[in-house]
Protein backbone atom coordinates (compact mmCIF):
# COMPACT_ATOMS: atom_id res chain seq x y z
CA UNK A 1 -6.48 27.39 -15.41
CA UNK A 2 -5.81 30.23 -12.52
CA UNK A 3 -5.16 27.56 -9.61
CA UNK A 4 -5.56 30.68 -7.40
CA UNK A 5 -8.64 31.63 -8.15
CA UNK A 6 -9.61 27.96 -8.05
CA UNK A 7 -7.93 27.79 -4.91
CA UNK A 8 -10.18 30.75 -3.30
CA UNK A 9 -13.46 29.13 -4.58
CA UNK A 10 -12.20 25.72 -2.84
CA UNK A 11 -11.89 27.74 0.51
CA UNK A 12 -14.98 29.64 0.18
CA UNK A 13 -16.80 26.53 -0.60
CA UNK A 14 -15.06 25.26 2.63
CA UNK A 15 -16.00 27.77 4.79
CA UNK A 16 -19.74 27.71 3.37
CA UNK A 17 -19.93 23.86 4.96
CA UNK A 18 -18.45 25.12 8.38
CA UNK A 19 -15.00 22.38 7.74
CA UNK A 20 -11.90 22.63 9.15
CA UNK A 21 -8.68 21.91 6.76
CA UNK A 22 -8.32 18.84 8.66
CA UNK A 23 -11.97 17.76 8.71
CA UNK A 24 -11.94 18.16 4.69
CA UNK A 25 -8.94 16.51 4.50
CA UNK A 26 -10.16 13.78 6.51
CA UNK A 27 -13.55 13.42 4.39
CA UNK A 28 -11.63 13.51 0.98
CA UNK A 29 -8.31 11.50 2.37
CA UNK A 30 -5.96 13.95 1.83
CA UNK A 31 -3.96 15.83 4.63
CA UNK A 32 -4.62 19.19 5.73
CA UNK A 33 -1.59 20.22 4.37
CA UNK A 34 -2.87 18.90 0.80
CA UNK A 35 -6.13 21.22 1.28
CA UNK A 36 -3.81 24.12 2.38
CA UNK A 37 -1.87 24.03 -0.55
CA UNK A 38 -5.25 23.24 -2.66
CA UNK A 39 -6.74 26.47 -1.64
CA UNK A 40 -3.33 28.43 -1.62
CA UNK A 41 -3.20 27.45 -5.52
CA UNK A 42 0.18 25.40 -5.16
CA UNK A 43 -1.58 22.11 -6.48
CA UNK A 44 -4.85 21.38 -8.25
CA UNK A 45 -7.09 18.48 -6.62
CA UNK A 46 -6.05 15.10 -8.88
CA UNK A 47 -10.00 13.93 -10.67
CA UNK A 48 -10.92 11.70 -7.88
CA UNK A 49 -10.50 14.49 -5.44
CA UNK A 50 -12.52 17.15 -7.85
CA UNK A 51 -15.56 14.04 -8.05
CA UNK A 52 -15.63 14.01 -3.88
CA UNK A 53 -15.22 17.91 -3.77
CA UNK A 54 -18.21 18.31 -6.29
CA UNK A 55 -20.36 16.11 -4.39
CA UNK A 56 -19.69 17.77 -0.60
CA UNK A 57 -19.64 21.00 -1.84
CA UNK A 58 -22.97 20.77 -4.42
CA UNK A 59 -21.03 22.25 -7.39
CA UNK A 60 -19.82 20.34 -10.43
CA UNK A 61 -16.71 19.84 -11.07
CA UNK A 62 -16.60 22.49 -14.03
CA UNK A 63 -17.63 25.29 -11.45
CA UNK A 64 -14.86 23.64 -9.30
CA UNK A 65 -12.06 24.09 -12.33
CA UNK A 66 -13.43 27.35 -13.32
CA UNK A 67 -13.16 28.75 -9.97
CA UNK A 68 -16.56 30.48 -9.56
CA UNK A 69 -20.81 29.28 -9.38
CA UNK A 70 -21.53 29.64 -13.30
CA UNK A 71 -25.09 30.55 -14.30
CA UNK A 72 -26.48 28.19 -17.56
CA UNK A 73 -25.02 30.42 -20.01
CA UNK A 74 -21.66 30.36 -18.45
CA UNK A 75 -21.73 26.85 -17.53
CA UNK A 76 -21.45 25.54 -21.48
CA UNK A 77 -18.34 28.17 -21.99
CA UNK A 78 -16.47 27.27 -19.25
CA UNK A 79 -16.54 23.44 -19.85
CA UNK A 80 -15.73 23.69 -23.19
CA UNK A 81 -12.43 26.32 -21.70
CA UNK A 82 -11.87 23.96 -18.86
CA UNK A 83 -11.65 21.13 -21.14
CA UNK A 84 -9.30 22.55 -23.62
CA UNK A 85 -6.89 23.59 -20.50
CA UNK A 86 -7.11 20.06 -18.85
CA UNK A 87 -6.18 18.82 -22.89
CA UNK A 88 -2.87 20.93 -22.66
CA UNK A 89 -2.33 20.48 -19.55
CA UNK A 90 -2.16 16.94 -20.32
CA UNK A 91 -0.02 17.06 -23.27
CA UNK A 92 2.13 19.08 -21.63
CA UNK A 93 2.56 16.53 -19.01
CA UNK A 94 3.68 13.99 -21.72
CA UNK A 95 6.09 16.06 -23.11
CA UNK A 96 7.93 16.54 -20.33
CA UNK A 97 7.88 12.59 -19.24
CA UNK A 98 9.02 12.21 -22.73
CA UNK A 99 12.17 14.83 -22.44
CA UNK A 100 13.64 12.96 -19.02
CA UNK A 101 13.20 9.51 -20.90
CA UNK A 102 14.92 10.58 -23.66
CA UNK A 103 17.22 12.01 -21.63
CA UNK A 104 17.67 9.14 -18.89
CA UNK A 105 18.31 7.11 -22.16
CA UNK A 106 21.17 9.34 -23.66
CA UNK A 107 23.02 9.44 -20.12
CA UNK A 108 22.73 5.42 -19.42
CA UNK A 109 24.20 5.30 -23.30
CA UNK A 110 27.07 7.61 -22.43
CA UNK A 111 27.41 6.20 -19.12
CA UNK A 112 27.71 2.31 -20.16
CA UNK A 113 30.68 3.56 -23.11
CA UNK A 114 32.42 5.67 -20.60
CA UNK A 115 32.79 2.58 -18.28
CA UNK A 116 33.65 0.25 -21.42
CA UNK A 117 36.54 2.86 -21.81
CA UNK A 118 37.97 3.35 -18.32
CA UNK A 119 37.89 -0.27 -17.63
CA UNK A 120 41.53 -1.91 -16.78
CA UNK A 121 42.45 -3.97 -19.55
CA UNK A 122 43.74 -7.24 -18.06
CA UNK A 123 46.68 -8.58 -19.58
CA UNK A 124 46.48 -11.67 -21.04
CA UNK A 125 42.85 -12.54 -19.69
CA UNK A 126 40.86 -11.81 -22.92
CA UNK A 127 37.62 -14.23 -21.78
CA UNK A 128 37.33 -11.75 -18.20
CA UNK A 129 38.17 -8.45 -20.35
CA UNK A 130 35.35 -9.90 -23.13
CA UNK A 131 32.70 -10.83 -19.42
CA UNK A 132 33.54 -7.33 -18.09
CA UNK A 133 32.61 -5.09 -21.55
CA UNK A 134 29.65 -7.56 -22.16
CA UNK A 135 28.23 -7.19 -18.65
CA UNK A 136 28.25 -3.15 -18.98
CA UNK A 137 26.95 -3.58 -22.39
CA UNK A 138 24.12 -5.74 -21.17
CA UNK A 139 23.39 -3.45 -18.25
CA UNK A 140 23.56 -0.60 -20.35
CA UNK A 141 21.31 -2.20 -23.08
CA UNK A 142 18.70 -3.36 -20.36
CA UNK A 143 18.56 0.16 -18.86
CA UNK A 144 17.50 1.45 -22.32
CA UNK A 145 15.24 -1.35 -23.46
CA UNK A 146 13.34 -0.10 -20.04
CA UNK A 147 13.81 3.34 -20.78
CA UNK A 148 12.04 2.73 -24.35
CA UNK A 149 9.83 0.81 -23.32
CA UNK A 150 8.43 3.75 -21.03
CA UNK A 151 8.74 6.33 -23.60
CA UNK A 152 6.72 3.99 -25.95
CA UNK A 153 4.02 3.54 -23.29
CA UNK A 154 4.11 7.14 -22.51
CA UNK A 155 3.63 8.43 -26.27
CA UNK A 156 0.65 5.26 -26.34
CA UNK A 157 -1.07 6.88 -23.59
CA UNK A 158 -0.78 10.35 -25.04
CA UNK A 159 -1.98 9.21 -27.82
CA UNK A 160 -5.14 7.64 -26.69
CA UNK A 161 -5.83 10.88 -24.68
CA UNK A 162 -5.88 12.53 -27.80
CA UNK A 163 -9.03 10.58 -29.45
C-alpha cells in the first residue's frame, strides 16, 4: 500500500468537499493533526475511519486504499491487491506482537532467577528465605502465565484472520 499516494487522494478528496483539516477531523472524530498525518502518509485511517471517509467523500473504500477513482475494470484488480496488502499487513502485525511477547516472557524469566540469586540469604531463617524465593517465583510465574496467555490469544486471532 503507498500511504502517500493514499495520503494525496485523502487531501484531494478533502479539498473537493471545501473541509478544513479541522472540520474533517471534527466530522470523522479524529484531530486535525490525525488528518495531517493521514494525508502526509505517516498513518493509514484505522476501518472505521475508511467506512466514514467513503461515505463523505462518495468513493469506496477500495478507491480510498488504492489511492486513486478506479474505473470498473480497475475497480475488481485493485480490491483483490488491496486485500492481499491489508492480509500482510495484518500478519505482519501479529508477528511482531508475537516477537515482544516472547520476548517480555524471556526477560520476566531471567529477571525473576536473577533476583532468586542476588537475594541475601538469611542465616538461620529458612521459612523467610523459602517466602522470599517463592514470592519471586510466583511473581515471576504470574507475569508469564499473562504473557502466554496473550501470545495464545494473539496467535488465536491471527489465526481466525486467516480463514
Amino acid at each position: 500500500m503507498d500511504t502517500v499516494k493514499i495520503g494525496k487522494f485523502l487531501k484531494e478528496l478533502r479539498k473537493e468537499q471545501n473541509l478544513t483539516q479541522e472540520q474533517l477531523g471534527e466530522k470523522v472524530g479524529v484531530t486535525n493533526k490525525t488528518v495531517s498525518r493521514w494525508e502526509t502518509g505517516t498513518y493509514m485511517p484505522p476501518i472505521e475511519c475508511l467506512a466514514i471517509l467513503s461515505e463523505l467523500y462518495g468513493v469506496s473504500i477500495n478507491e480510498i486504499v488504492a489511492g486513486q477513482r478506479l474505473s470498473q475494470a480497475e475497480f475488481a484488480e485493485a480490491a483483490e491487491e488491496n486485500l492481499s496488502e491489508a492480509l500482510q499487513m495484518s500478519e505482519q502485525g501479529y508477528r511482531q506482537t508475537e516477537k515482544k511477547l516472547s520476548l517480555l516472557l524471556l526477560i520476566s524469566t531471567v529477571i525473576a532467577i536473577v533476583i532468586i540469586l542476588l537475594m541475601p540469604k538469611y542465616e538461620g531463617r529458612f521459612l523467610l528465605n523459602l517466602l522470599l524465593i517463592v514470592l519471586v517465583a510466583g511473581l515471576g510465574f504470574i507475569s508469564n502465565t499473562v504473557t502466554l496467555a496473550a501470545l495464545l490469544m494473539n496467535k488465536e486471532r491471527s489465526g481466525k484472520d486467516q480463514k
